[in-house]
PDB file of N, CA and C in Angstrom:
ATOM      1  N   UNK A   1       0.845  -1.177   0.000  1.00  0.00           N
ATOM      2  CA  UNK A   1       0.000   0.000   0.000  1.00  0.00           C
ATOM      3  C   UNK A   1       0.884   1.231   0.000  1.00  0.00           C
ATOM      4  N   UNK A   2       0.535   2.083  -0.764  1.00  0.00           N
ATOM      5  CA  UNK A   2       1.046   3.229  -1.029  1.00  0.00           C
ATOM      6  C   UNK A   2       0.265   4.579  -1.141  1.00  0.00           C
ATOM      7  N   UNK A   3       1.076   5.814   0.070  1.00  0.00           N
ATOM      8  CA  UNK A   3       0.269   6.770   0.233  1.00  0.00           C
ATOM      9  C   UNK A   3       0.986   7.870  -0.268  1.00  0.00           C
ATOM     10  N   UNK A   4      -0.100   8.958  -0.898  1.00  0.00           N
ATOM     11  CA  UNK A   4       0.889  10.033  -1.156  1.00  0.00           C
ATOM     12  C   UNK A   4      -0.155  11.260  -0.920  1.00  0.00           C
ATOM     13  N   UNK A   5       0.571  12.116  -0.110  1.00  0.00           N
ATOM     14  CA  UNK A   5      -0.279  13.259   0.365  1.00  0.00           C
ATOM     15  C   UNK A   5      -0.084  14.458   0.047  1.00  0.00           C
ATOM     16  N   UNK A   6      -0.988  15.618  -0.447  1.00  0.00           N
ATOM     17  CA  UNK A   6      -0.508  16.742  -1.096  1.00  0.00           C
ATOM     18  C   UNK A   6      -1.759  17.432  -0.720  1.00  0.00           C
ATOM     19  N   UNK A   7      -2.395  18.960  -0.748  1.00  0.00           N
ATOM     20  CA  UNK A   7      -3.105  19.854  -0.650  1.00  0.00           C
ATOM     21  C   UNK A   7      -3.688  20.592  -1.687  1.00  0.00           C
ATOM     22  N   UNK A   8      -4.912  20.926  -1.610  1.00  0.00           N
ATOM     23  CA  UNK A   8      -5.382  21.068  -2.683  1.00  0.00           C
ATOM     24  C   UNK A   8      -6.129  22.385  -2.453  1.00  0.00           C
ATOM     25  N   UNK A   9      -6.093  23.564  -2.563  1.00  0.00           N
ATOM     26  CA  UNK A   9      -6.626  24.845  -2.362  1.00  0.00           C
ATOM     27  C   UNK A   9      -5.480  25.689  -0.835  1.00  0.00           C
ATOM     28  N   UNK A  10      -4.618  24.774  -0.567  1.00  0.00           N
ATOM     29  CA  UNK A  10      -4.098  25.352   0.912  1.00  0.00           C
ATOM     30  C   UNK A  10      -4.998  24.753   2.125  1.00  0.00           C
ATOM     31  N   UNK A  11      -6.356  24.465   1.709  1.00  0.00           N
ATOM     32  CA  UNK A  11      -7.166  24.156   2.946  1.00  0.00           C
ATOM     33  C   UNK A  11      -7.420  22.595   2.537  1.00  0.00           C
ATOM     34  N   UNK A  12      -7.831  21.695   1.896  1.00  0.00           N
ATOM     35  CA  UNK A  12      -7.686  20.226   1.924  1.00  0.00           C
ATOM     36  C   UNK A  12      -7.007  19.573   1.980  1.00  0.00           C
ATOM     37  N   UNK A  13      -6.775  18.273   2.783  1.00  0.00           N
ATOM     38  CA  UNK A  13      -5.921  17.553   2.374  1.00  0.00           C
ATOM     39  C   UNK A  13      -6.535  16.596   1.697  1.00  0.00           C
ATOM     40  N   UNK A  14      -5.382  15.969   0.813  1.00  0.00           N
ATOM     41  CA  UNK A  14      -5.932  15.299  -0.418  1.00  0.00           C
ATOM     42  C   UNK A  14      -4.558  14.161  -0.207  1.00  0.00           C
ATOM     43  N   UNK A  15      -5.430  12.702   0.057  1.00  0.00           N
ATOM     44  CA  UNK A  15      -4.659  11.511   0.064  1.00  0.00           C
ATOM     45  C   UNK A  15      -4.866  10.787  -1.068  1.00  0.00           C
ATOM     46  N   UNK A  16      -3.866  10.086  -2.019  1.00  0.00           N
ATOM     47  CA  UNK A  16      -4.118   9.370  -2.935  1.00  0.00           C
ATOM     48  C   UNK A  16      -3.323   7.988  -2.516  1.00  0.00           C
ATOM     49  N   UNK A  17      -4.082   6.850  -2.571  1.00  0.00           N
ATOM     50  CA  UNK A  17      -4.167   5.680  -2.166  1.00  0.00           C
ATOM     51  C   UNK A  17      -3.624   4.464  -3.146  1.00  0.00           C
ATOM     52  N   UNK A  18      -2.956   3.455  -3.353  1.00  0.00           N
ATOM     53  CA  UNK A  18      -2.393   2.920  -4.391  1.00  0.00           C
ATOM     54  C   UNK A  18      -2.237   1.152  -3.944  1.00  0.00           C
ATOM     55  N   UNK A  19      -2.544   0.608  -4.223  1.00  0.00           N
ATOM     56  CA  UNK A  19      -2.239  -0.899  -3.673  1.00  0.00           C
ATOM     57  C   UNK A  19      -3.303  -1.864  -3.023  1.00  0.00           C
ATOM     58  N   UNK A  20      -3.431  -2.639  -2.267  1.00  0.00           N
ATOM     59  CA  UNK A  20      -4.198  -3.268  -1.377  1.00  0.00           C
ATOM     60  C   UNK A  20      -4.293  -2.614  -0.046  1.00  0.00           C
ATOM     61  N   UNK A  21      -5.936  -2.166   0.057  1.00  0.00           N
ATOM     62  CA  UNK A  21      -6.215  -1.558   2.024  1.00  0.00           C
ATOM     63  C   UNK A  21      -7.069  -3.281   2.534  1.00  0.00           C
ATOM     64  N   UNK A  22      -5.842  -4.176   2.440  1.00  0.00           N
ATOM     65  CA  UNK A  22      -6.387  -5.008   3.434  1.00  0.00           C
ATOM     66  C   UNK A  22      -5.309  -4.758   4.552  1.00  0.00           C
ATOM     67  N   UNK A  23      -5.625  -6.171   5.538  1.00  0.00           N
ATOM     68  CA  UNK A  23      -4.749  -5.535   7.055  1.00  0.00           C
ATOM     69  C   UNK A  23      -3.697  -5.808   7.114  1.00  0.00           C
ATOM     70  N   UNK A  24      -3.003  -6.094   6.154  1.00  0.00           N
ATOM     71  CA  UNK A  24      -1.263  -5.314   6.234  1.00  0.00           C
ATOM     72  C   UNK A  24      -0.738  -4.212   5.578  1.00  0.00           C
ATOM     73  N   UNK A  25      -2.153  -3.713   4.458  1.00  0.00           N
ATOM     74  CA  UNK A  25      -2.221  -2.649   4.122  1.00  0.00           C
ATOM     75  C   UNK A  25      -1.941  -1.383   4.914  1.00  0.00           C
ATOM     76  N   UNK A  26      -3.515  -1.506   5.436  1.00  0.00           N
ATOM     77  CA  UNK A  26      -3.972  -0.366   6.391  1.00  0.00           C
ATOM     78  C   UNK A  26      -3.209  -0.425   7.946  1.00  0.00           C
ATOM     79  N   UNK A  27      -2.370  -1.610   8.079  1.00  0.00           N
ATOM     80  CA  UNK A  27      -1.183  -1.625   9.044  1.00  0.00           C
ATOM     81  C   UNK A  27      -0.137  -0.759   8.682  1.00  0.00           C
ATOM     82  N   UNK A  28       0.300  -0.629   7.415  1.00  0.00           N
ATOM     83  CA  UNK A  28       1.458  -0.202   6.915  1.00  0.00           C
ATOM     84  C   UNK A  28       1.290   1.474   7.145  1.00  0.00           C
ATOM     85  N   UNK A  29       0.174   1.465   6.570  1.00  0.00           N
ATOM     86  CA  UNK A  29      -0.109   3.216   6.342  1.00  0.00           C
ATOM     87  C   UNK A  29      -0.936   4.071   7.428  1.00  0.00           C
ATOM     88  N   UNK A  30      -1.598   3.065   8.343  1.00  0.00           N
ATOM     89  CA  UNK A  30      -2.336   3.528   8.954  1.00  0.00           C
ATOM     90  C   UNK A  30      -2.085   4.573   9.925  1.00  0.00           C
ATOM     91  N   UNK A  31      -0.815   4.451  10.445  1.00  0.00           N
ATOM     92  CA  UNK A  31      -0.312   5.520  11.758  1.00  0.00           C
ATOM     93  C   UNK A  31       0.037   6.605  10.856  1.00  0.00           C
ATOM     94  N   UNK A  32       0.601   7.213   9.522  1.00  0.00           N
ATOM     95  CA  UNK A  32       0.977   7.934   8.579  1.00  0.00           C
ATOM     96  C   UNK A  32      -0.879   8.693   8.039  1.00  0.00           C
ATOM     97  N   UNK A  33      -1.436   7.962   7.482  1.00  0.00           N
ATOM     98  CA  UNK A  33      -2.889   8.443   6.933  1.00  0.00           C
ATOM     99  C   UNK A  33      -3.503   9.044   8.445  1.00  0.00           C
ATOM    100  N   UNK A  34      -3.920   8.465   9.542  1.00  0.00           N
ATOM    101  CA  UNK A  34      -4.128   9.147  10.116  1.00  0.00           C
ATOM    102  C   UNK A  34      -3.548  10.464  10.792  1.00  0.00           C
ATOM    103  N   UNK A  35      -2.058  10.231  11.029  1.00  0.00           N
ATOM    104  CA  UNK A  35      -1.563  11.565  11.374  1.00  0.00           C
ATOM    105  C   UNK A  35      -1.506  12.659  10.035  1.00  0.00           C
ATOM    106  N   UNK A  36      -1.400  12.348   8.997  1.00  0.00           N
ATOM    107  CA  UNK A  36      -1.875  13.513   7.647  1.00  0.00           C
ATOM    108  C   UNK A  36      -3.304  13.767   7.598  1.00  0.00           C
ATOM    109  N   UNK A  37      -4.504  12.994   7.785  1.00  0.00           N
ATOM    110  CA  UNK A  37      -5.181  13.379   7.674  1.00  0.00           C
ATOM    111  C   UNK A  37      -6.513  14.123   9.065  1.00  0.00           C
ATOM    112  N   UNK A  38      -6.516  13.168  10.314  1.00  0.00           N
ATOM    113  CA  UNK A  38      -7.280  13.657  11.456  1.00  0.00           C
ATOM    114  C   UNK A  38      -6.460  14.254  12.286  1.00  0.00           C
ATOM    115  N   UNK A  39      -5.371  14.686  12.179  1.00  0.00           N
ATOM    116  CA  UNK A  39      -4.446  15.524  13.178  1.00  0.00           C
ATOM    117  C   UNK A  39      -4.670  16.577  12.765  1.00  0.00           C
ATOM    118  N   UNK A  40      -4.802  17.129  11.639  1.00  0.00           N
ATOM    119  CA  UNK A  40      -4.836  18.313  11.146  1.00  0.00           C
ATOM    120  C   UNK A  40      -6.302  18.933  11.087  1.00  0.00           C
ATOM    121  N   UNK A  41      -7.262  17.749  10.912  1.00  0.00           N
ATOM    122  CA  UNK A  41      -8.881  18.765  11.621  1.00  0.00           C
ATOM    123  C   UNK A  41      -9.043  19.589  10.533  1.00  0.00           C
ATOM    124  N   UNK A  42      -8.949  19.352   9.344  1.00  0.00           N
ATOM    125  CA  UNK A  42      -9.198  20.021   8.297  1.00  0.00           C
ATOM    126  C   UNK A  42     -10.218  19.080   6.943  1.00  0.00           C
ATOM    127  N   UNK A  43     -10.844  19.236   6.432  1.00  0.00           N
ATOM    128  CA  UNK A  43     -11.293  18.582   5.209  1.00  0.00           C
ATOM    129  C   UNK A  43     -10.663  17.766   4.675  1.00  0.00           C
ATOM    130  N   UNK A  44     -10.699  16.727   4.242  1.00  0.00           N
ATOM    131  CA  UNK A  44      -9.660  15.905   3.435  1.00  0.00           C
ATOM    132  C   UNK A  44     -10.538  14.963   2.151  1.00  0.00           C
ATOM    133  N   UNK A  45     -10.118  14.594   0.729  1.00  0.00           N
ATOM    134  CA  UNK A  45     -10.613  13.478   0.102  1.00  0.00           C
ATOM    135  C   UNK A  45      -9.344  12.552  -0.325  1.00  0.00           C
ATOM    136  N   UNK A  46     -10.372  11.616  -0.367  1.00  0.00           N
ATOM    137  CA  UNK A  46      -9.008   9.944  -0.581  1.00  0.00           C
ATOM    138  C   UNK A  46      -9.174   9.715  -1.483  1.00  0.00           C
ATOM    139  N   UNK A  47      -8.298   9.538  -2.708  1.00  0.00           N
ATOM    140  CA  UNK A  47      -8.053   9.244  -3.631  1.00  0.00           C
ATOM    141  C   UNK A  47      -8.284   7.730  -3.630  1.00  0.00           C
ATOM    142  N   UNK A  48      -9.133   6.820  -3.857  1.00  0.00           N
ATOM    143  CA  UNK A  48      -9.230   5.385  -4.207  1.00  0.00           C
ATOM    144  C   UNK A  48      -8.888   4.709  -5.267  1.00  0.00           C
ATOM    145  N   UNK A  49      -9.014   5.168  -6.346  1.00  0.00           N
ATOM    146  CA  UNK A  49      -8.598   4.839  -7.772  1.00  0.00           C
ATOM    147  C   UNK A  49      -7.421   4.019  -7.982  1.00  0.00           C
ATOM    148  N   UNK A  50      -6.814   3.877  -7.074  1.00  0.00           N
ATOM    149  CA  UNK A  50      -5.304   3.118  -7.422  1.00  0.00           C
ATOM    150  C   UNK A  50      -5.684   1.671  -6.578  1.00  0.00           C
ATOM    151  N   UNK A  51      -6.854   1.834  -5.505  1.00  0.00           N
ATOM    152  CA  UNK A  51      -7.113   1.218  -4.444  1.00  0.00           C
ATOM    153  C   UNK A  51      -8.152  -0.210  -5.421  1.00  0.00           C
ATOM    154  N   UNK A  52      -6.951  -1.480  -4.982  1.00  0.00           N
ATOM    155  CA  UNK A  52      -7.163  -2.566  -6.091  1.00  0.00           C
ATOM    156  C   UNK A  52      -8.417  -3.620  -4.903  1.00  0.00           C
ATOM    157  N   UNK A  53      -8.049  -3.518  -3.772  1.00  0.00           N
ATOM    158  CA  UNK A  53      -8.954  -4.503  -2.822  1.00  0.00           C
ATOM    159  C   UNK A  53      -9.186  -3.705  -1.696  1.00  0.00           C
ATOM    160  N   UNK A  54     -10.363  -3.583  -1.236  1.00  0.00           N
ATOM    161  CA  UNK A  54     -10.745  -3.216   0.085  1.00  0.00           C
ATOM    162  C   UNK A  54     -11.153  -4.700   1.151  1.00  0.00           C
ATOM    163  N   UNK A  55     -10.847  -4.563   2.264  1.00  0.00           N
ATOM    164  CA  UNK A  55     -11.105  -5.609   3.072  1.00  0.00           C
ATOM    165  C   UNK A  55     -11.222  -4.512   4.660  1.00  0.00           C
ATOM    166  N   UNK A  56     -11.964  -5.530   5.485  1.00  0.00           N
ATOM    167  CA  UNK A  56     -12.807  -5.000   6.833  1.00  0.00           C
ATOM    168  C   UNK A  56     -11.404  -3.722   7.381  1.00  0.00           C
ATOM    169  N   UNK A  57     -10.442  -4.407   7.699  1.00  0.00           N
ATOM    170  CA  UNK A  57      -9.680  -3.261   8.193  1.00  0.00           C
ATOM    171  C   UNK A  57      -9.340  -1.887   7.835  1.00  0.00           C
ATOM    172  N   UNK A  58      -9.469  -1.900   6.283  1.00  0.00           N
ATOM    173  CA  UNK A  58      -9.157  -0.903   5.340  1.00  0.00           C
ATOM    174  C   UNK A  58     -10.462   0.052   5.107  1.00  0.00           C
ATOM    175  N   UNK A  59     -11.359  -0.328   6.125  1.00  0.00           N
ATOM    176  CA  UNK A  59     -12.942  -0.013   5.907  1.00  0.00           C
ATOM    177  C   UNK A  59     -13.316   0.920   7.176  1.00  0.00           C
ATOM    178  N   UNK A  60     -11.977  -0.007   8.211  1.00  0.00           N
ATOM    179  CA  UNK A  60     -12.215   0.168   9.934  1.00  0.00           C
ATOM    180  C   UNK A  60     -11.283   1.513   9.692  1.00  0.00           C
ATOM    181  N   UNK A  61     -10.316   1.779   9.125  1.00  0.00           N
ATOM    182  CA  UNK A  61      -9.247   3.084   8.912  1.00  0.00           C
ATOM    183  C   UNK A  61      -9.939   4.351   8.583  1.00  0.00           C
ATOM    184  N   UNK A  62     -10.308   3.984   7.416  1.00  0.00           N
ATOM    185  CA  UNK A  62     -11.445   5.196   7.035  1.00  0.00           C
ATOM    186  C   UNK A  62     -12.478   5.906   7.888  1.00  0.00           C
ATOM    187  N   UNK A  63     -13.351   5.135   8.265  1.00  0.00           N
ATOM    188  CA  UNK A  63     -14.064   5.040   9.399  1.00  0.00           C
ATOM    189  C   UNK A  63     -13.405   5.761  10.784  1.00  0.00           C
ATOM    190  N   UNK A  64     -12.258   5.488  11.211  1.00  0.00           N
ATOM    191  CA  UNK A  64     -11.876   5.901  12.464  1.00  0.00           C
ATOM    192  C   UNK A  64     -11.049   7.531  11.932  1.00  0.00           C
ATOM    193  N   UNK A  65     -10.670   7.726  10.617  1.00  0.00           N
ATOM    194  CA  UNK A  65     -10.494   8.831  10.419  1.00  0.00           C
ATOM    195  C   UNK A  65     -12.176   9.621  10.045  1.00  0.00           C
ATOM    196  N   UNK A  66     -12.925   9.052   9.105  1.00  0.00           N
ATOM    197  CA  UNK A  66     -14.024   9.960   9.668  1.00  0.00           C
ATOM    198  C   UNK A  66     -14.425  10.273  10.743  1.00  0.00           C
ATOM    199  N   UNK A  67     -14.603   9.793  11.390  1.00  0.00           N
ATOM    200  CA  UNK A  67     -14.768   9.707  12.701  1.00  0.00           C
ATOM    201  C   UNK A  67     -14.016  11.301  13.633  1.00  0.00           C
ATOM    202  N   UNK A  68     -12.721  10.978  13.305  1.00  0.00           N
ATOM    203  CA  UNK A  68     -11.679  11.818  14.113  1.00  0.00           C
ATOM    204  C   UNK A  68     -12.441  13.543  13.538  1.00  0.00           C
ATOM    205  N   UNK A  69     -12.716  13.076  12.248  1.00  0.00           N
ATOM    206  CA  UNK A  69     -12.678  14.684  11.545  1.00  0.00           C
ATOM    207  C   UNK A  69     -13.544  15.337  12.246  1.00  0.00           C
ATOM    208  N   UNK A  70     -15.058  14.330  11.706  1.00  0.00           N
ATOM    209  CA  UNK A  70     -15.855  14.686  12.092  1.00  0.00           C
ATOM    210  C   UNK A  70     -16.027  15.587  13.840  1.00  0.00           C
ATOM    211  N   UNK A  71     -15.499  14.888  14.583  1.00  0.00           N
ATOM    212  CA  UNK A  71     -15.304  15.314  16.122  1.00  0.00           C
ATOM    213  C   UNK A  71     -14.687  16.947  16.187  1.00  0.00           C
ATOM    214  N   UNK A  72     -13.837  17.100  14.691  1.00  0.00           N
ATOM    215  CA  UNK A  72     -13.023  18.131  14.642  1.00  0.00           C
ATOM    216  C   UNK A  72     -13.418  19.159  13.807  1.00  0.00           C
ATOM    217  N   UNK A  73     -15.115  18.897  14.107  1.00  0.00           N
ATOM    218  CA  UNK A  73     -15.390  19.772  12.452  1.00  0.00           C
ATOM    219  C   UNK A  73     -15.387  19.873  11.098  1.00  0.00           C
ATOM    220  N   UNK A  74     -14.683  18.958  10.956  1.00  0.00           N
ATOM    221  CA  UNK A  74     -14.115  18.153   9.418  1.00  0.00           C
ATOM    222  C   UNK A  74     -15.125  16.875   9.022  1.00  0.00           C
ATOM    223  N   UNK A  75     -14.433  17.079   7.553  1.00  0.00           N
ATOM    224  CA  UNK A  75     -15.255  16.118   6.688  1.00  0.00           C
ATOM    225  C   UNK A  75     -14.480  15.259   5.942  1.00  0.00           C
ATOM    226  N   UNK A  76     -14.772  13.954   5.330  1.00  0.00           N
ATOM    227  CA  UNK A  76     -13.890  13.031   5.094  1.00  0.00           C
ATOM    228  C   UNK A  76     -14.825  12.951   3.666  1.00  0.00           C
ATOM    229  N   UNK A  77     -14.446  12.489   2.544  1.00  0.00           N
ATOM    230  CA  UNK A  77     -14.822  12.201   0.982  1.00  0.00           C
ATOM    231  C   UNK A  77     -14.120  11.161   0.452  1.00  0.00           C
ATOM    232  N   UNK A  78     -14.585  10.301   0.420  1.00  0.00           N
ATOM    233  CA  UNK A  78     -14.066   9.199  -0.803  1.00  0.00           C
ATOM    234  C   UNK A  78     -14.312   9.778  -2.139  1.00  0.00           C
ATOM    235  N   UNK A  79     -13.008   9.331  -2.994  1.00  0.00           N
ATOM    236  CA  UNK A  79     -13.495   9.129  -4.149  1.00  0.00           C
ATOM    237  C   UNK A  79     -12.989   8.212  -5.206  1.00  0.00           C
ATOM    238  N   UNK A  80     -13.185   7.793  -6.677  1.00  0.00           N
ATOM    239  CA  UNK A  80     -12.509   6.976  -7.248  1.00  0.00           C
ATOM    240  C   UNK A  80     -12.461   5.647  -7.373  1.00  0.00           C
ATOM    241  N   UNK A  81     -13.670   5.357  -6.222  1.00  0.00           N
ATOM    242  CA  UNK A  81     -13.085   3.632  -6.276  1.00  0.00           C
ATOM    243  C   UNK A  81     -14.004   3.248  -7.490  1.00  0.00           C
ATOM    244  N   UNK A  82     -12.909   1.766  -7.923  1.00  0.00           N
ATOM    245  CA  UNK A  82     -13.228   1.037  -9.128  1.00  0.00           C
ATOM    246  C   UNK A  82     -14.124  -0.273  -8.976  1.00  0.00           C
ATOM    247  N   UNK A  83     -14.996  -0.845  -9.782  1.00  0.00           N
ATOM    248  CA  UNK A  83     -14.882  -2.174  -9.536  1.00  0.00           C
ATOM    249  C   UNK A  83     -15.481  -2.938  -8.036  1.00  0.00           C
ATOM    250  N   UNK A  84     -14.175  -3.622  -8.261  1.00  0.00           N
ATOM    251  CA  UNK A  84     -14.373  -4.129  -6.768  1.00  0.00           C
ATOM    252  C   UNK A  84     -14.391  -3.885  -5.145  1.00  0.00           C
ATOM    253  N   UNK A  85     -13.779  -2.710  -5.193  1.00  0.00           N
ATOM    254  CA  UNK A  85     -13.414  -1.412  -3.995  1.00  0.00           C
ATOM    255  C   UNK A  85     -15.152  -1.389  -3.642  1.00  0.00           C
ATOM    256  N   UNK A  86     -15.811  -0.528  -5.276  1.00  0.00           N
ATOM    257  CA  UNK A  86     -16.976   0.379  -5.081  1.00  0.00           C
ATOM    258  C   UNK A  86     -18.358  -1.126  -4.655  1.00  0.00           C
ATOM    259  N   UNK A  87     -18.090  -2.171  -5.342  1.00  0.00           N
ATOM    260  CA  UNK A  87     -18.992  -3.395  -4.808  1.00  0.00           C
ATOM    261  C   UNK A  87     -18.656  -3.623  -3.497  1.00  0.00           C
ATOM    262  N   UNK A  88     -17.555  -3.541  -2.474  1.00  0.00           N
ATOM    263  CA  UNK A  88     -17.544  -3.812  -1.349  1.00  0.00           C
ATOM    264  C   UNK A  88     -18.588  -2.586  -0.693  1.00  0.00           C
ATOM    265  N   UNK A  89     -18.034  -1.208  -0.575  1.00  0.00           N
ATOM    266  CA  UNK A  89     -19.049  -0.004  -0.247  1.00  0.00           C
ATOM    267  C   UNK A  89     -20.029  -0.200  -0.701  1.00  0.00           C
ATOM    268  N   UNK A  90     -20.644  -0.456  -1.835  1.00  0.00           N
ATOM    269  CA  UNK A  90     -22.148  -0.798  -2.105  1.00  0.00           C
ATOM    270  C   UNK A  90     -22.772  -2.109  -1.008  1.00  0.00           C
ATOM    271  N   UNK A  91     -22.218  -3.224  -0.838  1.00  0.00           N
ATOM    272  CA  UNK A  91     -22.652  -4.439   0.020  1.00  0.00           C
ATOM    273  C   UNK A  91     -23.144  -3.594   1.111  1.00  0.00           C
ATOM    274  N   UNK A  92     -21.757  -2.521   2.015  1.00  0.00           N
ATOM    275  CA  UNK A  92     -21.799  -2.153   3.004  1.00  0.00           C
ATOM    276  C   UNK A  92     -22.306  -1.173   3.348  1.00  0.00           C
ATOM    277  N   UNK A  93     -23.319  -0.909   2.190  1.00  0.00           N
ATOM    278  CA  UNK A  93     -23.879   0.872   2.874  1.00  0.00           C
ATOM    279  C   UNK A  93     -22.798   1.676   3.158  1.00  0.00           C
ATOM    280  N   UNK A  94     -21.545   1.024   2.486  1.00  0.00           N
ATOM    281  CA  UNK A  94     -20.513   2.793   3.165  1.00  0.00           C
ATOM    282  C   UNK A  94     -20.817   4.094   3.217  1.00  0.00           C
ATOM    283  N   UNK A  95     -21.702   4.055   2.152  1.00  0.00           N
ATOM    284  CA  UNK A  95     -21.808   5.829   1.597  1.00  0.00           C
ATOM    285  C   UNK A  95     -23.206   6.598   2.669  1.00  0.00           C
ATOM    286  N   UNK A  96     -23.398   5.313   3.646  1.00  0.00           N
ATOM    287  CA  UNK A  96     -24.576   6.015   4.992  1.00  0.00           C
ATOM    288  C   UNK A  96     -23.280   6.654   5.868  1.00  0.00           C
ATOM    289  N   UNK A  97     -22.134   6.103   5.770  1.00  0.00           N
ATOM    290  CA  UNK A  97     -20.807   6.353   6.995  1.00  0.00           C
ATOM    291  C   UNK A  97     -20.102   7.309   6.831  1.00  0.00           C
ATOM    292  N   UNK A  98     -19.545   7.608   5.502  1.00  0.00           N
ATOM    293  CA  UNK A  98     -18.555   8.135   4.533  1.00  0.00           C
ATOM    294  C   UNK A  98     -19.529   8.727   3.254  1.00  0.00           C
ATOM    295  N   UNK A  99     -19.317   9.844   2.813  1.00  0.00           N
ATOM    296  CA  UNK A  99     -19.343  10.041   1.613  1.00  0.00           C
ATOM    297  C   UNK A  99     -18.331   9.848   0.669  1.00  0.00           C
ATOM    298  N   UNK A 100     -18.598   9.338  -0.301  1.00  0.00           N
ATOM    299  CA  UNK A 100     -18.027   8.339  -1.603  1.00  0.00           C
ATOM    300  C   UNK A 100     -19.431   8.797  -2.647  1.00  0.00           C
ATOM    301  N   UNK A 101     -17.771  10.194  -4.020  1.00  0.00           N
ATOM    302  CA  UNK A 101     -18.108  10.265  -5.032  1.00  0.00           C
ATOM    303  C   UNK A 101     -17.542   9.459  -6.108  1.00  0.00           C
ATOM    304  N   UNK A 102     -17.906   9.887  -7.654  1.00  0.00           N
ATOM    305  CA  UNK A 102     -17.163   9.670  -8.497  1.00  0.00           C
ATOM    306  C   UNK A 102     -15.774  10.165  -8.624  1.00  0.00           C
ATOM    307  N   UNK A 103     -15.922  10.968  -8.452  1.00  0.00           N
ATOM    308  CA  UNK A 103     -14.060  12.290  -8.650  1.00  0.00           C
ATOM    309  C   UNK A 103     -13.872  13.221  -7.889  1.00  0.00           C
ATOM    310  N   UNK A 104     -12.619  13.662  -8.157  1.00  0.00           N
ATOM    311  CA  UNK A 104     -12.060  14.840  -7.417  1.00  0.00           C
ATOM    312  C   UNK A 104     -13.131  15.859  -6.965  1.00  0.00           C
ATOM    313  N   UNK A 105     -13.255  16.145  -8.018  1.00  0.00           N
ATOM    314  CA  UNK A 105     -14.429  17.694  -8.694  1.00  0.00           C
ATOM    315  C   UNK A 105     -15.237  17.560  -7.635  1.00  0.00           C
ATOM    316  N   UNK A 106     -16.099  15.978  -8.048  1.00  0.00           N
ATOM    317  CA  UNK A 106     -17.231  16.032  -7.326  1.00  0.00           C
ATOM    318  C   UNK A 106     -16.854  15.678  -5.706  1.00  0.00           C
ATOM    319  N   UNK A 107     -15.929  15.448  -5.177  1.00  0.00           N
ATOM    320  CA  UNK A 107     -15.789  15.194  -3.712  1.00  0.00           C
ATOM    321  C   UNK A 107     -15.325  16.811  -3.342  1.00  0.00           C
ATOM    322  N   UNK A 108     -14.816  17.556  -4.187  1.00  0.00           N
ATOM    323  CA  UNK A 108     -14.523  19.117  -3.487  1.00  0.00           C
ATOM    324  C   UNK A 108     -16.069  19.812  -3.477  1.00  0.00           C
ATOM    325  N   UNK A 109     -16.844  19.218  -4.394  1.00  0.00           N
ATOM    326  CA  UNK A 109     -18.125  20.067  -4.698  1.00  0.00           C
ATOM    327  C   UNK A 109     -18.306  19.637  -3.047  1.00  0.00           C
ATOM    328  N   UNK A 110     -18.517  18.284  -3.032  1.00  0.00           N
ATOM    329  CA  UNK A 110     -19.485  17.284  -1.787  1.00  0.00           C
ATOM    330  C   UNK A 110     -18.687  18.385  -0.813  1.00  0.00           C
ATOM    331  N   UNK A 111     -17.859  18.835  -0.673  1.00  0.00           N
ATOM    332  CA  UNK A 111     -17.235  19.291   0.894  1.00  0.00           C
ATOM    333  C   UNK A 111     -17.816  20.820   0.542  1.00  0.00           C
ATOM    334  N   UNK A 112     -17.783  21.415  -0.186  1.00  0.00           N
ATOM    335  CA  UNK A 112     -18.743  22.663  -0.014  1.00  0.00           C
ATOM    336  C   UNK A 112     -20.042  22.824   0.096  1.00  0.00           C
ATOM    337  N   UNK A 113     -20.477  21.688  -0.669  1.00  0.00           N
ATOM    338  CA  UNK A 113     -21.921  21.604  -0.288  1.00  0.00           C
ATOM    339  C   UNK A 113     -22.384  21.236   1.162  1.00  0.00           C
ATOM    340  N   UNK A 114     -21.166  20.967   1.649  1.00  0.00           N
ATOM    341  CA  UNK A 114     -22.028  20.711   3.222  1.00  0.00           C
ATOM    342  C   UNK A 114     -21.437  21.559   4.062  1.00  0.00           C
ATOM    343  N   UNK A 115     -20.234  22.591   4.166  1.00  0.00           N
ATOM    344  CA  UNK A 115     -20.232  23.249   4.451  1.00  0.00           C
ATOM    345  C   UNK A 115     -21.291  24.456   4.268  1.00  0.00           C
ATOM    346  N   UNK A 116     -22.406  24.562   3.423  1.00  0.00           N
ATOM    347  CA  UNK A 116     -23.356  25.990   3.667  1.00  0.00           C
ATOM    348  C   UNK A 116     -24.345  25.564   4.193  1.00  0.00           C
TER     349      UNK A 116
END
C-alpha cells in the first residue's frame, strides 16, 4: 500500500491511495494516513482509484479517520473507487458512513456543499 499526500486549495488535504487496504495494508499506512489526515482537523478526500482490494480493516481506517474529523469539524470524501473497492461499499452501505463520489471535482463540490 502506497500513500501520497498533497493539498489542494491550501485548505484540503488530499490523500491518494495505491495498492491493497487489506490488514497489512492499512497496518502499513495507517499511523501515517491518520496523522496527515485527522491531526490536522481540516477537510480531506481519498483518492481510491489506485485502491485494487478493500477488506474489513481498510474499511475500519477510514471510518476511524471519519470519525476523528468529524469530532473536529471536518469532513472526510471518498473518491474513485473502481470495480471491486466500489462493490464492497455498495454491500456495506458505506456511503450512509462516509461520503463516496465519483471524482475529485465532485468530492470538493461534496465538501462545499455541506459546508453551507
Amino acid at each position: 500500500m502506497e500513500m501520497e499526500v498533497s493539498e489542494i486549495g491550501g485548505n484540503v488535504t488530499c490523500v491518494r491511495l495505491t495498492g491493497r487496504l487489506d490488514a497489512p495494508g492499512a497496518d502499513l499506512i495507517g499511523a501515517r494516513f491518520t496523522a496527515a489526515v485527522a491531526t490536522m482537523g481540516r477537510d480531506a478526500v481519498v483518492d481510491l482509484s489506485g485502491v485494487s482490494f478493500l477488506a474489513s480493516m481498510g474499511m475500519r481506517l477510514l471510518i476511524s479517520v471519519a470519525r476523528a474529523l468529524h469530532a473536529k469539524g471536518s469532513k472526510l470524501v471518498l473518491f474513485g473507487a473502481q470495480g471491486p473497492v466500489q462493490a464492497v461499499f455498495d454491500q456495506a452501505a458505506f456511503d450512509q458512513i462516509v461520503a463516496i463520489v465519483a471524482n475529485e471535482p465532485a468530492a470538493l463540490r461534496q465538501l462545499d456543499a455541506s459546508d453551507s
